[in-house]
Protein backbone atom coordinates (compact mmCIF):
# COMPACT_ATOMS: atom_id res chain seq x y z
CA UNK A 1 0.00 0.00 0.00
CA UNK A 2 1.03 3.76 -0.97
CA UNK A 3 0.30 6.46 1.07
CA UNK A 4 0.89 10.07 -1.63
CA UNK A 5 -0.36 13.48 -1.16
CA UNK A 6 -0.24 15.40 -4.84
CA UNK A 7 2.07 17.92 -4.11
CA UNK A 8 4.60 17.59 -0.75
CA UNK A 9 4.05 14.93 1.99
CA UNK A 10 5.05 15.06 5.53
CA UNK A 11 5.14 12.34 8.22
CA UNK A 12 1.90 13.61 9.87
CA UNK A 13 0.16 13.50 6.47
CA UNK A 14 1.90 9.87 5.45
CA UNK A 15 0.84 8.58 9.53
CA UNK A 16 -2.88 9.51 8.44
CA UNK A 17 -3.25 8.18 5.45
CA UNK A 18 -1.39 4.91 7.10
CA UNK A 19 -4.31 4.87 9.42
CA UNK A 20 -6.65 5.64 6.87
CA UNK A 21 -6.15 2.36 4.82
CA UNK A 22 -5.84 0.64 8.17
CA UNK A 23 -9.80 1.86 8.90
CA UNK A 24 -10.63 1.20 5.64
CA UNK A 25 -8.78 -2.84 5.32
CA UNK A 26 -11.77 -3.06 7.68
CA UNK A 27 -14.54 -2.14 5.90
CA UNK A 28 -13.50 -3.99 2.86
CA UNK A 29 -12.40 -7.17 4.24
CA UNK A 30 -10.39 -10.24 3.69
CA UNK A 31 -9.50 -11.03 -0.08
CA UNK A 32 -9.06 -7.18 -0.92
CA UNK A 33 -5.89 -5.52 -1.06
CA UNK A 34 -5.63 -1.68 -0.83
CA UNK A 35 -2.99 -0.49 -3.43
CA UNK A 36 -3.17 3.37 -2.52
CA UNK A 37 -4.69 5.94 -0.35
CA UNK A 38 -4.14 9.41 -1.88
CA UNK A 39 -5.34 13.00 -0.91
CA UNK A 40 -6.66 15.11 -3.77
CA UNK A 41 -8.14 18.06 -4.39
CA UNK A 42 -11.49 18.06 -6.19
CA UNK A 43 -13.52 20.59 -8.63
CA UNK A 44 -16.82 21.14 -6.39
CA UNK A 45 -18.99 20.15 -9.46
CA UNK A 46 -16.99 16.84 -9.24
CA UNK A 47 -17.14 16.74 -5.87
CA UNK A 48 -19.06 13.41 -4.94
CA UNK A 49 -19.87 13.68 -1.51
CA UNK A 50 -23.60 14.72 0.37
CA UNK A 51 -25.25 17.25 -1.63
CA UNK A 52 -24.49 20.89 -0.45
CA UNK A 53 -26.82 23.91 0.49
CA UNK A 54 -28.05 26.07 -3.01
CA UNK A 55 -25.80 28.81 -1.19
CA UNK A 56 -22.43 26.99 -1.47
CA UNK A 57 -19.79 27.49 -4.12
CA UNK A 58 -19.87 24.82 -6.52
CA UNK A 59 -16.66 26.43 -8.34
CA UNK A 60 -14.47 26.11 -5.37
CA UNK A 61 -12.14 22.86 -4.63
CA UNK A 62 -12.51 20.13 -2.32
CA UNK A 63 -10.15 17.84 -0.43
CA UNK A 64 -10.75 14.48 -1.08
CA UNK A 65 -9.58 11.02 -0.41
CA UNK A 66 -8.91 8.21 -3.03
CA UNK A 67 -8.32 4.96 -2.61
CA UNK A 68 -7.20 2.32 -4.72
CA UNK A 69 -7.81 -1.18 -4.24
CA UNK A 70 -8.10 -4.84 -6.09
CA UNK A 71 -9.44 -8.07 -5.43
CA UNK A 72 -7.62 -10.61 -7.98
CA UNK A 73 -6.88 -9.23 -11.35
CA UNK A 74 -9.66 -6.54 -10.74
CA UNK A 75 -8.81 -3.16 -9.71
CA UNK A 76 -11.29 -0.47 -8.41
CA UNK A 77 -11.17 3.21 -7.66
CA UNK A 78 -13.18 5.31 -5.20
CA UNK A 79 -13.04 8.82 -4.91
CA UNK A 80 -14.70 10.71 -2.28
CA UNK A 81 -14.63 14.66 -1.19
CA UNK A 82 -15.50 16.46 2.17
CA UNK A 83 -14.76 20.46 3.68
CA UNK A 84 -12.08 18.72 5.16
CA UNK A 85 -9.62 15.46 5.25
CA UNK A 86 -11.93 13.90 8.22
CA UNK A 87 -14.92 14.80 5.82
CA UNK A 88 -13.48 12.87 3.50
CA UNK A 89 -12.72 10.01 5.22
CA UNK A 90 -16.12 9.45 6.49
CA UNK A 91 -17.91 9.65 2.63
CA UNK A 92 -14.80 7.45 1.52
CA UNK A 93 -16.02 5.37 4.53
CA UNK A 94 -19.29 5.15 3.67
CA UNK A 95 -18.66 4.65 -0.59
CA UNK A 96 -16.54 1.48 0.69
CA UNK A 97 -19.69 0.59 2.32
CA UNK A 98 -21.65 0.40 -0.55
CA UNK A 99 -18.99 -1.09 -2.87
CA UNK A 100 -17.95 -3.96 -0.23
CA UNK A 101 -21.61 -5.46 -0.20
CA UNK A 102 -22.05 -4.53 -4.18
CA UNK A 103 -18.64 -6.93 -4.88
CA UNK A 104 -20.28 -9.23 -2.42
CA UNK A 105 -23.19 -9.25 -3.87
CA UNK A 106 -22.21 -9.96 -7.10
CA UNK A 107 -19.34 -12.40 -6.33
CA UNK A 108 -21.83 -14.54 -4.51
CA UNK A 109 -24.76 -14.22 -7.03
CA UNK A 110 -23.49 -13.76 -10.65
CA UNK A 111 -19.86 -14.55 -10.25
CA UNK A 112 -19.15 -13.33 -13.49
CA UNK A 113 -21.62 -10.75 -14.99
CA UNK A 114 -21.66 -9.42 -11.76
CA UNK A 115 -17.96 -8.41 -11.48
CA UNK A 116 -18.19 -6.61 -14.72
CA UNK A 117 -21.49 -4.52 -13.52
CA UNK A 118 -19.67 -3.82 -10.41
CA UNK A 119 -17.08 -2.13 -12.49
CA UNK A 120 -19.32 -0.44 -14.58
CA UNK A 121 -21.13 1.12 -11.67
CA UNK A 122 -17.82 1.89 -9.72
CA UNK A 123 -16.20 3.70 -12.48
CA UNK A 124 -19.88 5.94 -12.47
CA UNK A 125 -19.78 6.89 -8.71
CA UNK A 126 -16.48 8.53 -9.16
């Protein structure tokens, strides 16, 4: 696992990120491997998190969390944004949610189709 920050990265910011893919190891389970947890910053149209007020500024940037992570040959990607790095984490946290019992899900009932919908609808809720 890879802990990066897109510009410069200090040990506080590595150590979170560290326990960041810990917490989320978690909530994905056995059989998945996390490849990278990254801080970004996000467009606020692009934003992905719980809709905001009308009276927010949808043109100003986000920090969000990414985190990379396979199971097999399959890779997957989820993005997630918050007003701040613990915001983040807690939509990330809850997106794993969601795609832990949608692999499950489809693992257990269409072991094959399945894993290709899965991707599909991952690669939308970015």
């Amino acid at each position: 696992m890879t802990a990066s920050w897109t510009g410069t990265t200090d040990s506080m910011e590595t150590g979170y990120l560290e326990r960041v893919a810990e917490d989320i190891q978690l909530i994905l389970g056995a059989g998945i491997e996390i490849d990278a947890v990254e801080i970004v910053e996000i467009d606020g149209a692009d934003a992905g998190s719980e809709p905001r007020s009308p009276e927010s500024d949808s043109d100003r940037r986000r920090t969000g969390l990414r985190a990379r992570y396979h199971l097999g040959e399959r890779t997957f990607e989820t993005t997630a944004a918050g007003e701040s790095l613990i915001d983040a984490h807690r939509h990330l946290r809850a997106r794993l949610v969601v795609d832990r019992l949608r692999l499950t899900f489809s693992e257990t009932v269409e072991p094959r189709r399945g894993a290709k919908r899965l991707a599909g609808r991952l690669a939308r809720t970015e």
